[in-house]
N, C-alpha and C. Protein backbone atom coordinates (compact mmCIF):
# COMPACT_ATOMS: atom_id res chain seq x y z
N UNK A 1 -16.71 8.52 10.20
CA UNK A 1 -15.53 7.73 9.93
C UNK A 1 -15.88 6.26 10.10
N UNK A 2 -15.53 5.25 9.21
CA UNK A 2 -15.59 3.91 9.22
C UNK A 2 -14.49 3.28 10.13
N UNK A 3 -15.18 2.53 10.92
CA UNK A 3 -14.16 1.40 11.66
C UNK A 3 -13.52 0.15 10.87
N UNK A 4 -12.33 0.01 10.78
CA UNK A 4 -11.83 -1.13 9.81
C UNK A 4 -11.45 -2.15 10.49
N UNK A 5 -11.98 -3.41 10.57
CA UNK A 5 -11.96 -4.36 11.03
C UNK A 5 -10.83 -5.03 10.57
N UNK A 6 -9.95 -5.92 10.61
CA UNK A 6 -8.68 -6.32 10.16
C UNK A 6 -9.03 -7.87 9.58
N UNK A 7 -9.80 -7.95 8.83
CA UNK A 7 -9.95 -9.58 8.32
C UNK A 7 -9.96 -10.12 7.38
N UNK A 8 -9.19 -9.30 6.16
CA UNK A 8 -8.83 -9.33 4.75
C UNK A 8 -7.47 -9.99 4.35
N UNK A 9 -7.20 -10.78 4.14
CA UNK A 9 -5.61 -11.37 3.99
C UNK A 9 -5.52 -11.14 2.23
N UNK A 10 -5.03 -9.64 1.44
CA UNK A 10 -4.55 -9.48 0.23
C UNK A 10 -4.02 -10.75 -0.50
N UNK A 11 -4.63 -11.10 -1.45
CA UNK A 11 -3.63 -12.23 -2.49
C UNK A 11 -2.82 -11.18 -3.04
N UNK A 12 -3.03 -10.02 -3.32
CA UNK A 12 -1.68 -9.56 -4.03
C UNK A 12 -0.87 -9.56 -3.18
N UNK A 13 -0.63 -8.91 -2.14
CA UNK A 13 0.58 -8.43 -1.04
C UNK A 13 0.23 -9.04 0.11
N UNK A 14 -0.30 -10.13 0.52
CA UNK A 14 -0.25 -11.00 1.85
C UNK A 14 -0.98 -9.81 3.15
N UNK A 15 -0.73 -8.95 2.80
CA UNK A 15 -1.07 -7.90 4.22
C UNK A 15 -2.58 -8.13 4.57
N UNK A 16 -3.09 -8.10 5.48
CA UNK A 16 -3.55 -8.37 6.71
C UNK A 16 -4.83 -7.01 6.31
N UNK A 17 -5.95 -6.71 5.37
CA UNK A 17 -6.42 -5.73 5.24
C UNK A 17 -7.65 -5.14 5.54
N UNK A 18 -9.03 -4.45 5.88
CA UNK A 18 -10.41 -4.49 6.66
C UNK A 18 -10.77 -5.45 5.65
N UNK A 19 -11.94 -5.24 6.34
CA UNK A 19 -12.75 -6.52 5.92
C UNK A 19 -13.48 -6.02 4.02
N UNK A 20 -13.23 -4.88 3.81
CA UNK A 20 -13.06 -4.49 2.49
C UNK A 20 -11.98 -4.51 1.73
N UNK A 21 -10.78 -5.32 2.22
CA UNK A 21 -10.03 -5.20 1.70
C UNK A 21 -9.22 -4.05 0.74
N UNK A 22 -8.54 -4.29 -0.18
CA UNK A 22 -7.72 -2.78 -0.71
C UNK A 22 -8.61 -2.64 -1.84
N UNK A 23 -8.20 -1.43 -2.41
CA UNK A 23 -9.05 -1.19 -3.49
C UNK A 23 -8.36 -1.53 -4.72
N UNK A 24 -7.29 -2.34 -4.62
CA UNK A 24 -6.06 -2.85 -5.58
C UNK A 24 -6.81 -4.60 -5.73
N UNK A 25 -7.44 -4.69 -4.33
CA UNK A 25 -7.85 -6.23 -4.73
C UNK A 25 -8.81 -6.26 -3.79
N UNK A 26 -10.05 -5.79 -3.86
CA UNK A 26 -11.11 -5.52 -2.63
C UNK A 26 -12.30 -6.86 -2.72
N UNK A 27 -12.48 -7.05 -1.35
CA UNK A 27 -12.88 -7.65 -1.47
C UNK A 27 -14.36 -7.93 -1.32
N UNK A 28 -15.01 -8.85 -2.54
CA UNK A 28 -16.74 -8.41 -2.57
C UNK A 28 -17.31 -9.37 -2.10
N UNK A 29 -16.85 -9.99 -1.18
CA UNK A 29 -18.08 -10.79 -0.22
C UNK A 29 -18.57 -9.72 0.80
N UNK A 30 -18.16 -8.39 0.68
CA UNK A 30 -18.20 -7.00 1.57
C UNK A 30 -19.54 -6.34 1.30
N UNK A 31 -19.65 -6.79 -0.12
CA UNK A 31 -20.89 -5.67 -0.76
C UNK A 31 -22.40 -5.85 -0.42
N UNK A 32 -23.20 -5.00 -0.71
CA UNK A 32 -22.98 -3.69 -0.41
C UNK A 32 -22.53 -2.96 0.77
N UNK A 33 -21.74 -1.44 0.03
CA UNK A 33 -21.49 -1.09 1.98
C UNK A 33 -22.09 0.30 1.43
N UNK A 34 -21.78 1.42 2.46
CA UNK A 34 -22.03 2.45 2.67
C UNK A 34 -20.93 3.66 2.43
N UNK A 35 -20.66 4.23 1.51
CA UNK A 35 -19.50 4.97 1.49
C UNK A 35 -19.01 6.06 2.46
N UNK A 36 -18.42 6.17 2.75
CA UNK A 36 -17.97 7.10 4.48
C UNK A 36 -17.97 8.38 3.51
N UNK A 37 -17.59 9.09 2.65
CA UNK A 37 -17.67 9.94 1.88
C UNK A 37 -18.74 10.65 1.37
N UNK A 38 -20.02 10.06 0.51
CA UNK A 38 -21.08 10.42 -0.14
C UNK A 38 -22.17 9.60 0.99
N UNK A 39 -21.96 8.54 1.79
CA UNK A 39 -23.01 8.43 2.34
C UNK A 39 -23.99 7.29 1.41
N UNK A 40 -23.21 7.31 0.08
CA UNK A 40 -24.20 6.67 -0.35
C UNK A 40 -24.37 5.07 -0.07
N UNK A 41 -24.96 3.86 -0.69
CA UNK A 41 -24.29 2.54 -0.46
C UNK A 41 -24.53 2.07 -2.19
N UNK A 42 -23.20 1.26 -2.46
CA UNK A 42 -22.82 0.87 -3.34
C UNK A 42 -22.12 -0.74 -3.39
N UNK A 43 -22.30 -1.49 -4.66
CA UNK A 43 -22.04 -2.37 -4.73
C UNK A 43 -20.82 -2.59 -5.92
N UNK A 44 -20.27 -1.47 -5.98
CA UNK A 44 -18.97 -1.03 -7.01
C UNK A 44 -17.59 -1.23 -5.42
N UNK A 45 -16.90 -2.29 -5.60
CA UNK A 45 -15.67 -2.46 -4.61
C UNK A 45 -14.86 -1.51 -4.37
N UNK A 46 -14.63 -1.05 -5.61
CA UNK A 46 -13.88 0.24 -6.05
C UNK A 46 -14.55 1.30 -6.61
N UNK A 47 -15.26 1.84 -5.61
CA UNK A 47 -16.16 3.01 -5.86
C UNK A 47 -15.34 4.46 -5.42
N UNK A 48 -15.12 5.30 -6.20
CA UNK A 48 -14.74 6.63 -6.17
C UNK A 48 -15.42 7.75 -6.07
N UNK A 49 -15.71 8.20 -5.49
CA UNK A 49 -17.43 9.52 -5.40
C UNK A 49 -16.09 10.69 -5.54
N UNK A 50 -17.05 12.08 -5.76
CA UNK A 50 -16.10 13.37 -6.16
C UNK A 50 -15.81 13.73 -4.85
N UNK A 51 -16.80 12.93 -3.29
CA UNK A 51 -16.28 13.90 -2.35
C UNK A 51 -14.97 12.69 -1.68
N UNK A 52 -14.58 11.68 -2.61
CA UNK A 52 -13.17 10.97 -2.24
C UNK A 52 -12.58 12.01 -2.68
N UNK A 53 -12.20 12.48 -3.86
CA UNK A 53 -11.27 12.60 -4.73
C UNK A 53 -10.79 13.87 -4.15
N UNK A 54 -10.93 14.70 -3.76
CA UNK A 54 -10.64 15.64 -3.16
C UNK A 54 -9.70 15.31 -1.84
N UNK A 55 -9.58 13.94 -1.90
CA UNK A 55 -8.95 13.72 0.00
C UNK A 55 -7.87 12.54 -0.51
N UNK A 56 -7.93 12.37 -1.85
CA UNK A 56 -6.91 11.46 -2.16
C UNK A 56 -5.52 11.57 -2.27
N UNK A 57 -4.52 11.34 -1.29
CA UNK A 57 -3.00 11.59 -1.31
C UNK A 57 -2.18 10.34 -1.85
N UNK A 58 -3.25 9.25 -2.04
CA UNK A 58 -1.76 8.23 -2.17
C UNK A 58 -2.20 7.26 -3.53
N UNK A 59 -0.92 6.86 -4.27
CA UNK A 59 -1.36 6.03 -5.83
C UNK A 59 -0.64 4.27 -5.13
N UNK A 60 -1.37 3.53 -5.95
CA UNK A 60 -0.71 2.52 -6.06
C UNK A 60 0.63 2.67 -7.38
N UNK A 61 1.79 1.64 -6.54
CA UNK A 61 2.64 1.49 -7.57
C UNK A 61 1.97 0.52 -8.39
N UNK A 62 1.75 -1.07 -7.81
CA UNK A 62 1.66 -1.48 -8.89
C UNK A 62 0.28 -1.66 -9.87
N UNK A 63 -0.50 -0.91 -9.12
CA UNK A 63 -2.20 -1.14 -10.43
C UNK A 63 -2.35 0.20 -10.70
N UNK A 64 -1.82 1.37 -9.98
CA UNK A 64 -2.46 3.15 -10.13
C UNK A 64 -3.75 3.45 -9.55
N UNK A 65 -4.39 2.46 -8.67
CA UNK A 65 -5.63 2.79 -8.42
C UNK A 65 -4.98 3.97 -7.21
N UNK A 66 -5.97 4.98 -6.86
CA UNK A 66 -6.03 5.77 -6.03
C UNK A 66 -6.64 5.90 -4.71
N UNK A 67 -6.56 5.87 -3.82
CA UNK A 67 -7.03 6.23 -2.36
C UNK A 67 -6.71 7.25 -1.53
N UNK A 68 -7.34 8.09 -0.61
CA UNK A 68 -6.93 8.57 0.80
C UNK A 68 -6.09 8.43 1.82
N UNK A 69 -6.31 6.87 1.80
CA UNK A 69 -5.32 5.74 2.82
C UNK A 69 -3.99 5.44 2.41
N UNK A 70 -3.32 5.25 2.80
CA UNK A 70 -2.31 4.31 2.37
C UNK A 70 -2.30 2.84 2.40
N UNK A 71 -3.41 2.52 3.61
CA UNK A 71 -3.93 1.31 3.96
C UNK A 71 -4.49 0.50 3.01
N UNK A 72 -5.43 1.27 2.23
CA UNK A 72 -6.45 0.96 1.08
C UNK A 72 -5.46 0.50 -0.20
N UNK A 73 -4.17 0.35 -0.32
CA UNK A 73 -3.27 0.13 -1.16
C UNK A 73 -2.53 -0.92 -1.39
N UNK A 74 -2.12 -2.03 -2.18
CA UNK A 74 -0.54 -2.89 -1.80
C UNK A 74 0.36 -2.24 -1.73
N UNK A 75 0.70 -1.10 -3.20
CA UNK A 75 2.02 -0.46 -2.86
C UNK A 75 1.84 0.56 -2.85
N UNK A 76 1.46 1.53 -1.59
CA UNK A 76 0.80 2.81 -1.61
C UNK A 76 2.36 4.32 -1.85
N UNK A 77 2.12 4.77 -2.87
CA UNK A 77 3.41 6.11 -2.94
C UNK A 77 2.17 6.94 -2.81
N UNK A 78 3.25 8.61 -2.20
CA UNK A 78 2.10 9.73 -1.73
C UNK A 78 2.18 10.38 -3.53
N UNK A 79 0.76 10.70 -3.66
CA UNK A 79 1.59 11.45 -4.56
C UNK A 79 2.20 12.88 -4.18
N UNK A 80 1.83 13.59 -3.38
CA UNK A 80 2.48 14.87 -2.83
C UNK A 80 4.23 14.15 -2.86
N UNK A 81 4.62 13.52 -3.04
CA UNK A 81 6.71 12.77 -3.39
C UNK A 81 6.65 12.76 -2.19
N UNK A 82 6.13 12.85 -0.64
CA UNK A 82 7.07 13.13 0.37
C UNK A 82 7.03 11.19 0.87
């Protein structure tokens, strides 16, 4: 599991986000990192591996990108509706 450091201030949504910021507006003075998922390291901000996608519960409203987190989002909906 990755530790998220809190030092991302979103231009889309002001929120306060790790130091990778969201994947709606991530941020690449970050790159390269190491993906907590595949293990691999990548210089794609918004990198998706098949062993994310399997753990992904939540969409952005306003871009549709997808994440795990809700964190990783500006306007994170589950998609499970709850």
């Amino acid at each position: 599991m990755v530790d998220y450091v809190e030092t991302f201030k979103c231009p889309n949504c002001d929120i306060v986000a790790s130091g990778r910021g969201h994947l709606c507006h991530p941020n690449t003075e970050e790159l390269p990192f190491t993906c907590e998922y595949c293990s691999n390291e990548t210089d794609d901000a918004r990198h998706v591996c098949p062993e994310m996608l399997d753990k992904i519960e939540y969409v952005c409203k306003k871009c549709g990108r997808m994440s795990p987190y809700s964190s990783s989002l500006c306007a994170p909906e589950s998609i499970s509706g709850d």
